[in-house]
Protein backbone atom coordinates (compact mmCIF):
# COMPACT_ATOMS: atom_id res chain seq x y z
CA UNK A 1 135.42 177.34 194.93
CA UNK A 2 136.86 177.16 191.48
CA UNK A 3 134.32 176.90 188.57
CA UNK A 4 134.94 174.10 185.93
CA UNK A 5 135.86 175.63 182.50
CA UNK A 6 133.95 174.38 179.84
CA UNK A 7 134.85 174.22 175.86
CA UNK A 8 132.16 176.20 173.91
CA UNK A 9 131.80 172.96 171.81
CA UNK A 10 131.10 171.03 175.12
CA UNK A 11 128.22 172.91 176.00
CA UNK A 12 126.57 173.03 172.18
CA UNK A 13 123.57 170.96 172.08
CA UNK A 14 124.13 167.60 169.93
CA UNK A 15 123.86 167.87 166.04
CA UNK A 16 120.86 165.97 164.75
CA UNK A 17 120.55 163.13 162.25
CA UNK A 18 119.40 165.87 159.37
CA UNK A 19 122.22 168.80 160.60
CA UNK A 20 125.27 165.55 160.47
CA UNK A 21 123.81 164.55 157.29
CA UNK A 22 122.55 167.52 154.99
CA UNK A 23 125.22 167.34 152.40
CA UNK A 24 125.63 163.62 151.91
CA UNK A 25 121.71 162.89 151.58
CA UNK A 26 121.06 166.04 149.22
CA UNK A 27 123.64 164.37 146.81
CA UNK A 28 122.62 161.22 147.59
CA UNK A 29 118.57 161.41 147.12
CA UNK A 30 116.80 161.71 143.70
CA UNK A 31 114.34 164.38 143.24
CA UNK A 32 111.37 163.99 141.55
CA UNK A 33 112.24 165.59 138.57
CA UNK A 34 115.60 162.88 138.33
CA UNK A 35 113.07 159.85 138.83
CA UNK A 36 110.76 161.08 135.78
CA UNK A 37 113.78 161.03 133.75
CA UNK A 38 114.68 158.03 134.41
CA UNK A 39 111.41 156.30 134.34
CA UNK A 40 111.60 157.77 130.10
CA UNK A 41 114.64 156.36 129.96
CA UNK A 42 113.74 153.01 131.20
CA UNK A 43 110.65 152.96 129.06
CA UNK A 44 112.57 154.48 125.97
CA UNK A 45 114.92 151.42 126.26
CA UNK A 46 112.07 148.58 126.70
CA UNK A 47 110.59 149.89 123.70
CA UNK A 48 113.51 150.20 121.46
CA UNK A 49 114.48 146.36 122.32
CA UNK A 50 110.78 145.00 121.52
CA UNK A 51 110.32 147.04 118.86
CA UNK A 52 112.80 145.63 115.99
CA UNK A 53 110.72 141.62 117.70
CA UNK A 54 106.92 142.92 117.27
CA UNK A 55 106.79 145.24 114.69
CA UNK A 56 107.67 142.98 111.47
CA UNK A 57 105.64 140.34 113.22
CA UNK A 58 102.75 142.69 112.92
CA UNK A 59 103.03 144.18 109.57
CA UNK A 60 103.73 140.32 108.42
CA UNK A 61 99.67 139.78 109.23
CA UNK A 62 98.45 142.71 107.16
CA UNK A 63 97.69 142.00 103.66
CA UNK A 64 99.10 144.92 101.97
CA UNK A 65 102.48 143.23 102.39
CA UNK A 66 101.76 139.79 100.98
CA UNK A 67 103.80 138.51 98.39
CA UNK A 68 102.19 138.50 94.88
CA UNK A 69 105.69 138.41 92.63
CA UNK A 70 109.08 136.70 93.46
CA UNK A 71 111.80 137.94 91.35
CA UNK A 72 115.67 135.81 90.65
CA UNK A 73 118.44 137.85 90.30
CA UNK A 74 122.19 136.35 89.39
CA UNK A 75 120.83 133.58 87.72
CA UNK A 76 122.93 132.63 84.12
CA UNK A 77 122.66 128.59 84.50
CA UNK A 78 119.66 127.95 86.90
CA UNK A 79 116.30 128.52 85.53
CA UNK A 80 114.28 131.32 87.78
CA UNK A 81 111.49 129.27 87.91
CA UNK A 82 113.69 126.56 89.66
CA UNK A 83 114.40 128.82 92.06
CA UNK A 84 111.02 130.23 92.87
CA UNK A 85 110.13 126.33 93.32
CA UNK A 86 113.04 125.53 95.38
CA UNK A 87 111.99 128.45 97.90
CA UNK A 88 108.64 127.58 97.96
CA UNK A 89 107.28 130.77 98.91
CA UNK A 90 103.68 130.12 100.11
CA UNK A 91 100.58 131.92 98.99
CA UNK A 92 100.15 133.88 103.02
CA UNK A 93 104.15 134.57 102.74
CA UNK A 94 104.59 138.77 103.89
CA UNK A 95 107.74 140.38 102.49
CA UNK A 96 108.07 140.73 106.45
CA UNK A 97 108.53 136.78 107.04
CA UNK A 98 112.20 135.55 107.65
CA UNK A 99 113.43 134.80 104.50
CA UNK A 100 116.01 132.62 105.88
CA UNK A 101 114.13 129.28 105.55
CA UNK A 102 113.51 130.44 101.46
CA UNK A 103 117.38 131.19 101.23
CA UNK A 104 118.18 127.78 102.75
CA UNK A 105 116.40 125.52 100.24
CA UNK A 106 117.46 127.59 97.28
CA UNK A 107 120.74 127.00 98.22
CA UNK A 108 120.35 123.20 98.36
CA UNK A 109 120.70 123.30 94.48
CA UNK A 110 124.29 121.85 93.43
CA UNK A 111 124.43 124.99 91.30
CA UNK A 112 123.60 128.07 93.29
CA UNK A 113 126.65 128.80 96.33
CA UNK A 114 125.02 131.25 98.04
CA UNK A 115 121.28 132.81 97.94
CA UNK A 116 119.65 135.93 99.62
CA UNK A 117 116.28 136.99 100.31
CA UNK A 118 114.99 140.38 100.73
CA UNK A 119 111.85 142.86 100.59
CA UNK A 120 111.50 144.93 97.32
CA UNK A 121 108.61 147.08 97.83
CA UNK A 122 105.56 146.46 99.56
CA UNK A 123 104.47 143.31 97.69
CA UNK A 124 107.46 141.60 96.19
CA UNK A 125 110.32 139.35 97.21
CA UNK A 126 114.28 139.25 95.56
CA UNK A 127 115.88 136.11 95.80
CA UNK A 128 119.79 137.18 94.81
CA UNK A 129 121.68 133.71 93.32
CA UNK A 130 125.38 133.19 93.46
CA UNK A 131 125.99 130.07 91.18
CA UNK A 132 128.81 127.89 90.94
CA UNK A 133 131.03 128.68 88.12
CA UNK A 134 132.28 126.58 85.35
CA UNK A 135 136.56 127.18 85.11
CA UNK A 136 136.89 123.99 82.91
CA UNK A 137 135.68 120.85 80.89
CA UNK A 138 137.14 117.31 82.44
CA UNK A 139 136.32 113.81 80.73
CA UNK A 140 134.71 111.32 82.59
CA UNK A 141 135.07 110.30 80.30
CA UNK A 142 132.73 112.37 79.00
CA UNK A 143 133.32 116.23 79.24
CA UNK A 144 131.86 117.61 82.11
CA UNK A 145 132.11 120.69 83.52
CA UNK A 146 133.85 121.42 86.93
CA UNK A 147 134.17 124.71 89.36
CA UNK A 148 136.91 125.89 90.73
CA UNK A 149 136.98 123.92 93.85
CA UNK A 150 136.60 120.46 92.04
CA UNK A 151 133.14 119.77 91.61
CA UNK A 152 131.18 118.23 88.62
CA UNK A 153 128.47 120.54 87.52
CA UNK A 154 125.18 119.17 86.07
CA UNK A 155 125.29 121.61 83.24
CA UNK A 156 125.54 120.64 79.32
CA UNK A 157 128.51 121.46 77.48
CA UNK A 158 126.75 121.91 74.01
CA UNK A 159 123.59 123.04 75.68
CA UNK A 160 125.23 125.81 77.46
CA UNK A 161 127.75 126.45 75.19
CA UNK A 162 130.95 126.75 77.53
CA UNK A 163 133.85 127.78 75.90
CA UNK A 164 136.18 126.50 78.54
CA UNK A 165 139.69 124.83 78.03
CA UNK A 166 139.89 121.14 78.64
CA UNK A 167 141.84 119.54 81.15
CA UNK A 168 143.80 116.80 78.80
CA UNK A 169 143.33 113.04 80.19
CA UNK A 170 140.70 111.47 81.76
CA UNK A 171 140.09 111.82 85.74
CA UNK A 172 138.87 109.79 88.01
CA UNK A 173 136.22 111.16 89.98
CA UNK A 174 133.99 110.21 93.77
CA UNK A 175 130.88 111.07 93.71
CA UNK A 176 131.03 114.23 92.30
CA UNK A 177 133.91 115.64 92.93
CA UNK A 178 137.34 115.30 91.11
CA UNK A 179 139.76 112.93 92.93
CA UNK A 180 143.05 114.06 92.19
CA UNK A 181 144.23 116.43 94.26
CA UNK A 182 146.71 117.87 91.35
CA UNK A 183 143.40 118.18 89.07
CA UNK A 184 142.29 119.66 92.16
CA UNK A 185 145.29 122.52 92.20
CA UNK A 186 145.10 122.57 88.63
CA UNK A 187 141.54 123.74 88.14
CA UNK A 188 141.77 126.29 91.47
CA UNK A 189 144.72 127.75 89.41
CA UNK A 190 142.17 127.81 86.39
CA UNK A 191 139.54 129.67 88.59
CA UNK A 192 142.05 131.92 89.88
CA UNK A 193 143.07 132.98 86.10
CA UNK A 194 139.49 133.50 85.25
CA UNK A 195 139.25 136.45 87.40
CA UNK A 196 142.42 138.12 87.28
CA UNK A 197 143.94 136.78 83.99
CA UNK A 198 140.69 136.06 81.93
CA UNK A 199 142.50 137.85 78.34
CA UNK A 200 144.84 134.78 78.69
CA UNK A 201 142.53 131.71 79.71
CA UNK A 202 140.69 132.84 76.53
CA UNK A 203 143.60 131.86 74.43
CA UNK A 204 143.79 128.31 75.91
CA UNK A 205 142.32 125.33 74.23
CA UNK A 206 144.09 122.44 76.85
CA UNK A 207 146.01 122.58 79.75
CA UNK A 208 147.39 119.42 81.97
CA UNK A 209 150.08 118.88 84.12
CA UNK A 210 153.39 119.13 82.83
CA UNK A 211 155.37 116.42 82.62
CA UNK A 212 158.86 117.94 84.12
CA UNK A 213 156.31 119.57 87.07
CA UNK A 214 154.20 122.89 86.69
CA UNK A 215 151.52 123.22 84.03
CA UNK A 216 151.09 123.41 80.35
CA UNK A 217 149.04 124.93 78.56
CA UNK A 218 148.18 124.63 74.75
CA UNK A 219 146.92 127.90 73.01
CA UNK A 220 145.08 128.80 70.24
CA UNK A 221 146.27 129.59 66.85
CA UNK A 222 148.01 133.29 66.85
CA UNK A 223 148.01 133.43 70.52
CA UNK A 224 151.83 134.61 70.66
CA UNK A 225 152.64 131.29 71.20
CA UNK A 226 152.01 127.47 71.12
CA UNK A 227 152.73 126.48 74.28
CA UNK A 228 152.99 128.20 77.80
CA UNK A 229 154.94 125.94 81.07
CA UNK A 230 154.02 127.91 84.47
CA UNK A 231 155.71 126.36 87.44
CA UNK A 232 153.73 125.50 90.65
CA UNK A 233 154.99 127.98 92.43
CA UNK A 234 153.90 131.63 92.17
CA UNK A 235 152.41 130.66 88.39
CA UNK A 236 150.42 134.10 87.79
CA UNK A 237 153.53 135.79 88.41
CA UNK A 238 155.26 133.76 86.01
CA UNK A 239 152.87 133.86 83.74
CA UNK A 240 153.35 137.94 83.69
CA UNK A 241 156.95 137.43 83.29
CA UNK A 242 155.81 135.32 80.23
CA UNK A 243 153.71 138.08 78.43
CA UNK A 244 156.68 140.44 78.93
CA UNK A 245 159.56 138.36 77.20
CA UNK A 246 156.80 137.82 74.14
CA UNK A 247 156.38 141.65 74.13
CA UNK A 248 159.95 142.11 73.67
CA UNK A 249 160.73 139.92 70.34
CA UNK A 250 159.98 140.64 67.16
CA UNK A 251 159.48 137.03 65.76
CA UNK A 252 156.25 135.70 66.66
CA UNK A 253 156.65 132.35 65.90
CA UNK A 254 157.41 131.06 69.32
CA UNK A 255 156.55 127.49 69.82
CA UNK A 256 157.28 126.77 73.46
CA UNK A 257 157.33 129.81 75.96
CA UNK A 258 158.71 127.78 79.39
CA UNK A 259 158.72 130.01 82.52
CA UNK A 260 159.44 127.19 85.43
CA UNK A 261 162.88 128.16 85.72
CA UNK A 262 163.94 131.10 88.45
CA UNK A 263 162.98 134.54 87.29
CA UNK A 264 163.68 133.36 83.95
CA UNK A 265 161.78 132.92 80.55
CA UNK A 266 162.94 130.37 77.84
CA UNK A 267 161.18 131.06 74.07
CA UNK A 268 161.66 128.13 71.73
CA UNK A 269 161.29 129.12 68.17
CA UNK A 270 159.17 126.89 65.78
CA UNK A 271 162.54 126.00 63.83
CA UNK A 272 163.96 124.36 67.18
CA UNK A 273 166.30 127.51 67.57
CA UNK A 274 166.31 129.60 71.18
């Protein structure tokens, strides 16, 4: 009789659940030590989300951090005390309450743009104004004063004292805003020139729209010259091509200093000659 022949491997007892899979469930399972961290992880995050929600809330109900003094800063036209009514910052406020609502009905005055709340200290609140500024006086025909984007001010020329040129004419107006859209340009040009080219919008008593196109403006006595024409187009740059050509002449007395024409400055001299 011939015995079978068995494979070693056929005769080796089957490999159990644990023996198959030892490697794959030691990677796979978390020891104890892995879920501990994880549960201080889990916990670390929960608490750093509520945290920034219930903290303020709960300093806002002690009374060290009521507010006892509300100070304006940025204020030139608007009286502070206007302000501090407009917010209306109850007697219970905390300097932890959110100061948007008190920012919101500040700005609802036609002179403040922009306002911003915030803590000072344990006890006081800073309400930071940005107002509206005046870049000229329009008639209305009395002279009023208007921002750079067109709108009327309620501020008092000879109150305030606003040495600001005047746009020449009267415009029309609706409501408060300035209805010509080239008075519009004009006095965004004006507000423009009052941050970067504020030396020469000192010198200027008038400007208007010039009659050939561009803008004219009228300048004080011993300003270099009487009268400067800036084209639409590009009129800052033109206007430093103008300061240039009068830097380069000896004779001052320049009547007419007309820059609308390409890359070019013409200087007419008081006695009519170029």
């Amino acid at each position: 009789m011939i015995s079978p022949v068995w494979e070693p491997d056929d005769l080796a007892p089957p490999a159990g659940d644990e023996e198959r899979g030892a490697p794959r469930g030691r990677a796979g399972r978390m020891t104890r030590r892995g879920r501990r961290q994880l549960i201080v992880v889990l916990i670390a995050v929960t608490f750093g989300f509520f945290v920034p929600v219930w903290v303020p809330r709960l300093l806002a109900t002690l009374p060290a951090f009521r507010i006892v003094e509300v100070r304006v800063a940025g204020s030139n036209y608007t009286e502070p005390d206007e302000v501090r009514r407009l917010a209306a910052v109850g007697p219970d406020a905390s300097v932890w309450d959110d100061p948007r609502s008190w920012e919101a009905r500040v700005r609802e005055h036609s002179l403040i743009r922009d306002a911003t709340a915030r803590r000072d200290g344990f006890s006081a609140l800073e309400i930071t104004i940005v107002e509206e500024r005046p870049v000229a006086l329009v008639a209305t025909p009395e002279l009023r004063p208007v921002s750079g984007d067109g709108r009327l001010l309620p501020l008092e020329p000879s109150v305030e004292r606003l040495d600001l040129p005047i746009l020449g004419g009267s415009v029309g107006t609706e409501g408060d805003l300035v209805a010509d859209p080239r008075v519009r340009e004009l006095v965004a040009l004006l507000e423009r020139m009052s941050r970067t080219r504020s030396d020469f919008l000192s010198l200027v008593s008038e400007v208007a729209p010039a009659d050939r196109g561009g803008y004219r403006f009228l300048l004080l006595p011993g300003a270099g010259a009487d009268v400067v024409l800036l084209p639409r187009e590009a009129p800052l740059r033109a206007l430093d091509r103008v300061s240039i050509a009068l830097g380069q002449i000896e004779d001052r007395r320049v009547a007419r200093a007309d820059a609308r024409f390409n890359g070019q400055v013409v200087l007419t001299r008081v006695d009519g000659r170029r």
